[in-house]
C-alpha atoms as a PDB file:
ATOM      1  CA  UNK A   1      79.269  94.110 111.823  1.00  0.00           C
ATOM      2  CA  UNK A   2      78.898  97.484 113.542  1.00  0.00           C
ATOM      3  CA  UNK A   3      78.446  95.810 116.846  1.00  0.00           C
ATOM      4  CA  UNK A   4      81.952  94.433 116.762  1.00  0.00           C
ATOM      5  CA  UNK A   5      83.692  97.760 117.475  1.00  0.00           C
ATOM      6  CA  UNK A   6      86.910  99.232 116.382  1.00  0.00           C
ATOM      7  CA  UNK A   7      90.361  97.864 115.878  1.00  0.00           C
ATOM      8  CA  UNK A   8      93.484  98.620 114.255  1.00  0.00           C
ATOM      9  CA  UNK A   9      95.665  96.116 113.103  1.00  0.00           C
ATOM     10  CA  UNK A  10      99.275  96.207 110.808  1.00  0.00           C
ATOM     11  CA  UNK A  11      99.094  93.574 108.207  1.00  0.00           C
ATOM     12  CA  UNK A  12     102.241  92.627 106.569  1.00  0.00           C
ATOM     13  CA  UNK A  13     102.564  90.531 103.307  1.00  0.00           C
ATOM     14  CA  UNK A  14     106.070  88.781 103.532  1.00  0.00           C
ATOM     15  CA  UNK A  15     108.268  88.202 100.820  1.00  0.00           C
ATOM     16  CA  UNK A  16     112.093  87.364 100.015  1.00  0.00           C
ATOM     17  CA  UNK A  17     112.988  90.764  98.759  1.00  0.00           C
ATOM     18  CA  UNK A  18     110.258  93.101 100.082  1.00  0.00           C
ATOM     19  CA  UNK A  19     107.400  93.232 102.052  1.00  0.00           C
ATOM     20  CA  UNK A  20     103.962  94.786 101.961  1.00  0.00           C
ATOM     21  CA  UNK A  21     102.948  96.684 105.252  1.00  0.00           C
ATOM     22  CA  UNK A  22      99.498  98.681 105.602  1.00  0.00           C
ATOM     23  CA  UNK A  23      97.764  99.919 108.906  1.00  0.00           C
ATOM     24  CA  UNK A  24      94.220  98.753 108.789  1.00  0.00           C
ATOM     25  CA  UNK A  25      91.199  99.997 111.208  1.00  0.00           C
ATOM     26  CA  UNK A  26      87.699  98.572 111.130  1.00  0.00           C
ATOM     27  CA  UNK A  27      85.761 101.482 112.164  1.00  0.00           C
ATOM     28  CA  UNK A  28      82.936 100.990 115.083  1.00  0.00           C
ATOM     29  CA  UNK A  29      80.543 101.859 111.918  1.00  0.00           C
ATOM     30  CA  UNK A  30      81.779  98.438 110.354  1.00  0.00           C
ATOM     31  CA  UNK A  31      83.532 100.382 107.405  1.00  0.00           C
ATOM     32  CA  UNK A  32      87.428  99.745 106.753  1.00  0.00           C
ATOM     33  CA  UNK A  33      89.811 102.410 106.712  1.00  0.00           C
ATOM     34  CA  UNK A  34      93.669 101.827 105.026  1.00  0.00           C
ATOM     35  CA  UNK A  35      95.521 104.525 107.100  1.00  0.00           C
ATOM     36  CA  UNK A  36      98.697 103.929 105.938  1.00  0.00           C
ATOM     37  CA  UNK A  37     100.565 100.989 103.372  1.00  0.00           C
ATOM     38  CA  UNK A  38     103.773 100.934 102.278  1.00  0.00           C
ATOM     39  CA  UNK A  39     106.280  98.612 100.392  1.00  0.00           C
ATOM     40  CA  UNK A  40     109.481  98.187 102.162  1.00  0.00           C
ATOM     41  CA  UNK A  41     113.022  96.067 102.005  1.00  0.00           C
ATOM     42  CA  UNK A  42     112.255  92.607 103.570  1.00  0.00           C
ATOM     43  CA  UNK A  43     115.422  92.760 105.538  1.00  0.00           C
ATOM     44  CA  UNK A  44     113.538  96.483 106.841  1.00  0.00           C
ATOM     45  CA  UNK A  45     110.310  95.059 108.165  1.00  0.00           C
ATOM     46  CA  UNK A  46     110.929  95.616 111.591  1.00  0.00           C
ATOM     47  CA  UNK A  47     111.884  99.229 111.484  1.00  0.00           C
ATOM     48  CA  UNK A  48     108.879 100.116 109.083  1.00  0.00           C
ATOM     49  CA  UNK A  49     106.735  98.112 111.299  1.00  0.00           C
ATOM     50  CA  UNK A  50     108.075 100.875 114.252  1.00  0.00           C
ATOM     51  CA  UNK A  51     107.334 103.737 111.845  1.00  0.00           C
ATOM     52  CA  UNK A  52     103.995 102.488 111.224  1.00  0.00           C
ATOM     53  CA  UNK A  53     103.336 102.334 115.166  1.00  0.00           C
ATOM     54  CA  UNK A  54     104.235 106.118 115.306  1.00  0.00           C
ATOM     55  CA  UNK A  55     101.472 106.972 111.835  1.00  0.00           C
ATOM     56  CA  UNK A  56      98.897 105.045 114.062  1.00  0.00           C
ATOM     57  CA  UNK A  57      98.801 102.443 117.232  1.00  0.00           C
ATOM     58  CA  UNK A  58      97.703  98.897 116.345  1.00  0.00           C
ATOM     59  CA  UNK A  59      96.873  96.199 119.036  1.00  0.00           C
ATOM     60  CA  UNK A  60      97.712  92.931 116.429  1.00  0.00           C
ATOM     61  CA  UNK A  61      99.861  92.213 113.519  1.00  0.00           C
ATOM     62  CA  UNK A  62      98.670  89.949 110.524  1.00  0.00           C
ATOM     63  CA  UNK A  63     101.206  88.501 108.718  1.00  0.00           C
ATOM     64  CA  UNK A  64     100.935  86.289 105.324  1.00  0.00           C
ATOM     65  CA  UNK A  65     101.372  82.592 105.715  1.00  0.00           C
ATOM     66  CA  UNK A  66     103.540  82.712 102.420  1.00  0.00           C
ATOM     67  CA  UNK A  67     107.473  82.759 101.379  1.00  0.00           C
ATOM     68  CA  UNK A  68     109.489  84.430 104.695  1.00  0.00           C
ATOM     69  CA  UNK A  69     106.721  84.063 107.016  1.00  0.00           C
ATOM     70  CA  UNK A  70     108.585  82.912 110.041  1.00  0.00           C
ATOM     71  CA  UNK A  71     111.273  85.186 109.640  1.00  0.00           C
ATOM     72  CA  UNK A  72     109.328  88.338 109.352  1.00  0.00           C
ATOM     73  CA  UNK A  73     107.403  86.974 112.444  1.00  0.00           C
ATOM     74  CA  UNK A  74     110.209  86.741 114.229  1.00  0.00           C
ATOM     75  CA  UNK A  75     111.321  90.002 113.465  1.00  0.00           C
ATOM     76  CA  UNK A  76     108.300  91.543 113.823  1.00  0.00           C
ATOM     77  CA  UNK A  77     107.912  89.726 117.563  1.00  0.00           C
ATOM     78  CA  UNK A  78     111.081  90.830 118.683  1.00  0.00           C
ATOM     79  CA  UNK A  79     110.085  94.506 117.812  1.00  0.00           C
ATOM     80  CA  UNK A  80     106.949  94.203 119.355  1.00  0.00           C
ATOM     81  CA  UNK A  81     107.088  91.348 122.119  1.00  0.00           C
ATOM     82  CA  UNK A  82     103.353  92.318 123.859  1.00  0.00           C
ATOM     83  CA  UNK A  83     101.538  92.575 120.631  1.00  0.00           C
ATOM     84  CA  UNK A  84      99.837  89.263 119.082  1.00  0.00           C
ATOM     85  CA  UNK A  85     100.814  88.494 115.724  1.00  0.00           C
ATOM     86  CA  UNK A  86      98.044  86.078 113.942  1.00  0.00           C
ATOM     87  CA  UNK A  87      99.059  83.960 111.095  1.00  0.00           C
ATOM     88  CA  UNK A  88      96.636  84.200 107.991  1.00  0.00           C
ATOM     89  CA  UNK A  89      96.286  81.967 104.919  1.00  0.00           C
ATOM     90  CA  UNK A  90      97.755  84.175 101.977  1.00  0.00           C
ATOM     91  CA  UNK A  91      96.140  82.186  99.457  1.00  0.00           C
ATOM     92  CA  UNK A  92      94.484  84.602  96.464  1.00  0.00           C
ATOM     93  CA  UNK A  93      95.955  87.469  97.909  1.00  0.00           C
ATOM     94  CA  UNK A  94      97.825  88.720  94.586  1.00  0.00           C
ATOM     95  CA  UNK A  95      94.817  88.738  92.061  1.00  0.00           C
ATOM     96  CA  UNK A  96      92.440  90.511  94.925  1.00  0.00           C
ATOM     97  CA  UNK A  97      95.408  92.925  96.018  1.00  0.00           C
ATOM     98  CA  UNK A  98      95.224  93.785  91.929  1.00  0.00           C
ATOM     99  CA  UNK A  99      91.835  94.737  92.304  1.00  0.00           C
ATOM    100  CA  UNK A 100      92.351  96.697  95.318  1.00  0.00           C
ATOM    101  CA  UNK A 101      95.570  98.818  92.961  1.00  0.00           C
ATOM    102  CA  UNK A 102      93.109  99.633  90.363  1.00  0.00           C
ATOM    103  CA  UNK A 103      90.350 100.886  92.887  1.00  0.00           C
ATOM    104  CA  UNK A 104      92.702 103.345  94.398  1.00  0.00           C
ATOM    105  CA  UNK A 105      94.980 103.989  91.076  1.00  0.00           C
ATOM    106  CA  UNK A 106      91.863 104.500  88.562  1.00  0.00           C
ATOM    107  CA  UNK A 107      92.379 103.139  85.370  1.00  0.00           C
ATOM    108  CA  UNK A 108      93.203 105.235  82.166  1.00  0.00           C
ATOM    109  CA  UNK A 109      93.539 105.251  78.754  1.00  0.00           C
ATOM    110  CA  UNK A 110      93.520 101.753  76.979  1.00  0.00           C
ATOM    111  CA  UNK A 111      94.166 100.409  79.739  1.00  0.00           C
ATOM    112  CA  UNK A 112      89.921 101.120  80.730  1.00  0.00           C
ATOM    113  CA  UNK A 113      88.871  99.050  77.367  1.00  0.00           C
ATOM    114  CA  UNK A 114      91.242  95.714  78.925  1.00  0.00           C
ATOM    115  CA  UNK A 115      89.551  93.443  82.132  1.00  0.00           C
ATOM    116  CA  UNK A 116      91.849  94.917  85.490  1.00  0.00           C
ATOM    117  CA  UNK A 117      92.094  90.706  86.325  1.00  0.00           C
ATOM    118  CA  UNK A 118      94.588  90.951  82.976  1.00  0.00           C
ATOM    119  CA  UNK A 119      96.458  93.720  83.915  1.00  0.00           C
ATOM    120  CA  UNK A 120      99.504  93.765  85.711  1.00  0.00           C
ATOM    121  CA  UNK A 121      99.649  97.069  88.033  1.00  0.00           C
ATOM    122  CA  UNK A 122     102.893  99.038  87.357  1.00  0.00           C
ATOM    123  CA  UNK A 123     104.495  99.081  90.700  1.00  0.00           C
ATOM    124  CA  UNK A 124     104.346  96.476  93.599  1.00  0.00           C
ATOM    125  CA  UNK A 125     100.946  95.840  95.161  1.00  0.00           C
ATOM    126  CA  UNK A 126     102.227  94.420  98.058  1.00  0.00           C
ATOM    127  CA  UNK A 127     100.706  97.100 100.274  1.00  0.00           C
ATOM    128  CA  UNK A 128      97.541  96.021  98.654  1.00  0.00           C
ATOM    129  CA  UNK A 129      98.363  92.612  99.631  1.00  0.00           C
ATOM    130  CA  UNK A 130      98.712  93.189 103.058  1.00  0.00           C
ATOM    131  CA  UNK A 131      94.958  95.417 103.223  1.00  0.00           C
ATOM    132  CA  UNK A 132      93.485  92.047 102.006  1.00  0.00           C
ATOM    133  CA  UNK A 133      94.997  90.194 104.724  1.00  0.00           C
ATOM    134  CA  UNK A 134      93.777  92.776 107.291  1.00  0.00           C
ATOM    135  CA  UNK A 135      90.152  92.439 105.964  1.00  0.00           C
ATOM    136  CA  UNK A 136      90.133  88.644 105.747  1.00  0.00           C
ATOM    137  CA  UNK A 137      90.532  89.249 109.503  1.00  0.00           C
ATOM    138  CA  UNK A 138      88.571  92.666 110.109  1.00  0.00           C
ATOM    139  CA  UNK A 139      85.782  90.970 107.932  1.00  0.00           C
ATOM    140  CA  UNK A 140      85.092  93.556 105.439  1.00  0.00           C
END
């Protein structure tokens, strides 16, 4: 893995109402690094995808293969004409982007006694969505 190098990408988890957006770099070491996520309007992708340019350059966007794929591609290609966008199969992408919530947002309370795979996270994990995109193709 470390011999692969580094790369930042923006991953983006569509959906009809909002979208999940996180900058992703796979460090030269082979480690990931989530340098910025964020849950946005759907019909806002585009400008959120130019603020996320300005946290941190990425040469490729990711996008989910799920509900409002095309249109966020096209969105997102129209914004960014010379940068690839790669389609990715969004398939298990919830229950892992749970997992991801609870590693960064430590559970407490009862809710430590209860399995994480039964809890349901109490904001939007799209963010986390999108960071499991970007390692399916950063190959964490």
């Amino acid at each position: 893995m470390s011999g692969l190098g580094e790369k930042t990408v923006l991953a983006v988890d569509p959906g009809t109402e909002k979208c999940g957006l996180a900058i992703v770099t796979r460090l030269a070491s082979g480690n990931i690094e989530i340098a910025w996520r964020r849950v946005v309007p759907a019909s806002e992708v585009a400008d959120w995808a130019l603020k996320a340019f300005a946290v941190r350059e990425f040469s490729m966007i990711i996008v989910g293969s799920g509900s409002r794929s095309r249109p966020t591609q096209e969105a997102l290609r129209s914004q960014f004409p010379h940068v690839g966008i790669l389609v990715v199969d969004e398939r298990e992408t919830t229950l892992q982007a749970r997992e991801r919530y609870w590693e960064h947002n430590p559970r407490r309370g009862w809710r430590r006694l209860l399995p994480a795979t039964l809890q349901t996270p109490p904001e939007p994990i799209d963010d986390f969505a999108a960071v499991v995109l970007a390692e399916r193709v950063l190959g964490s």
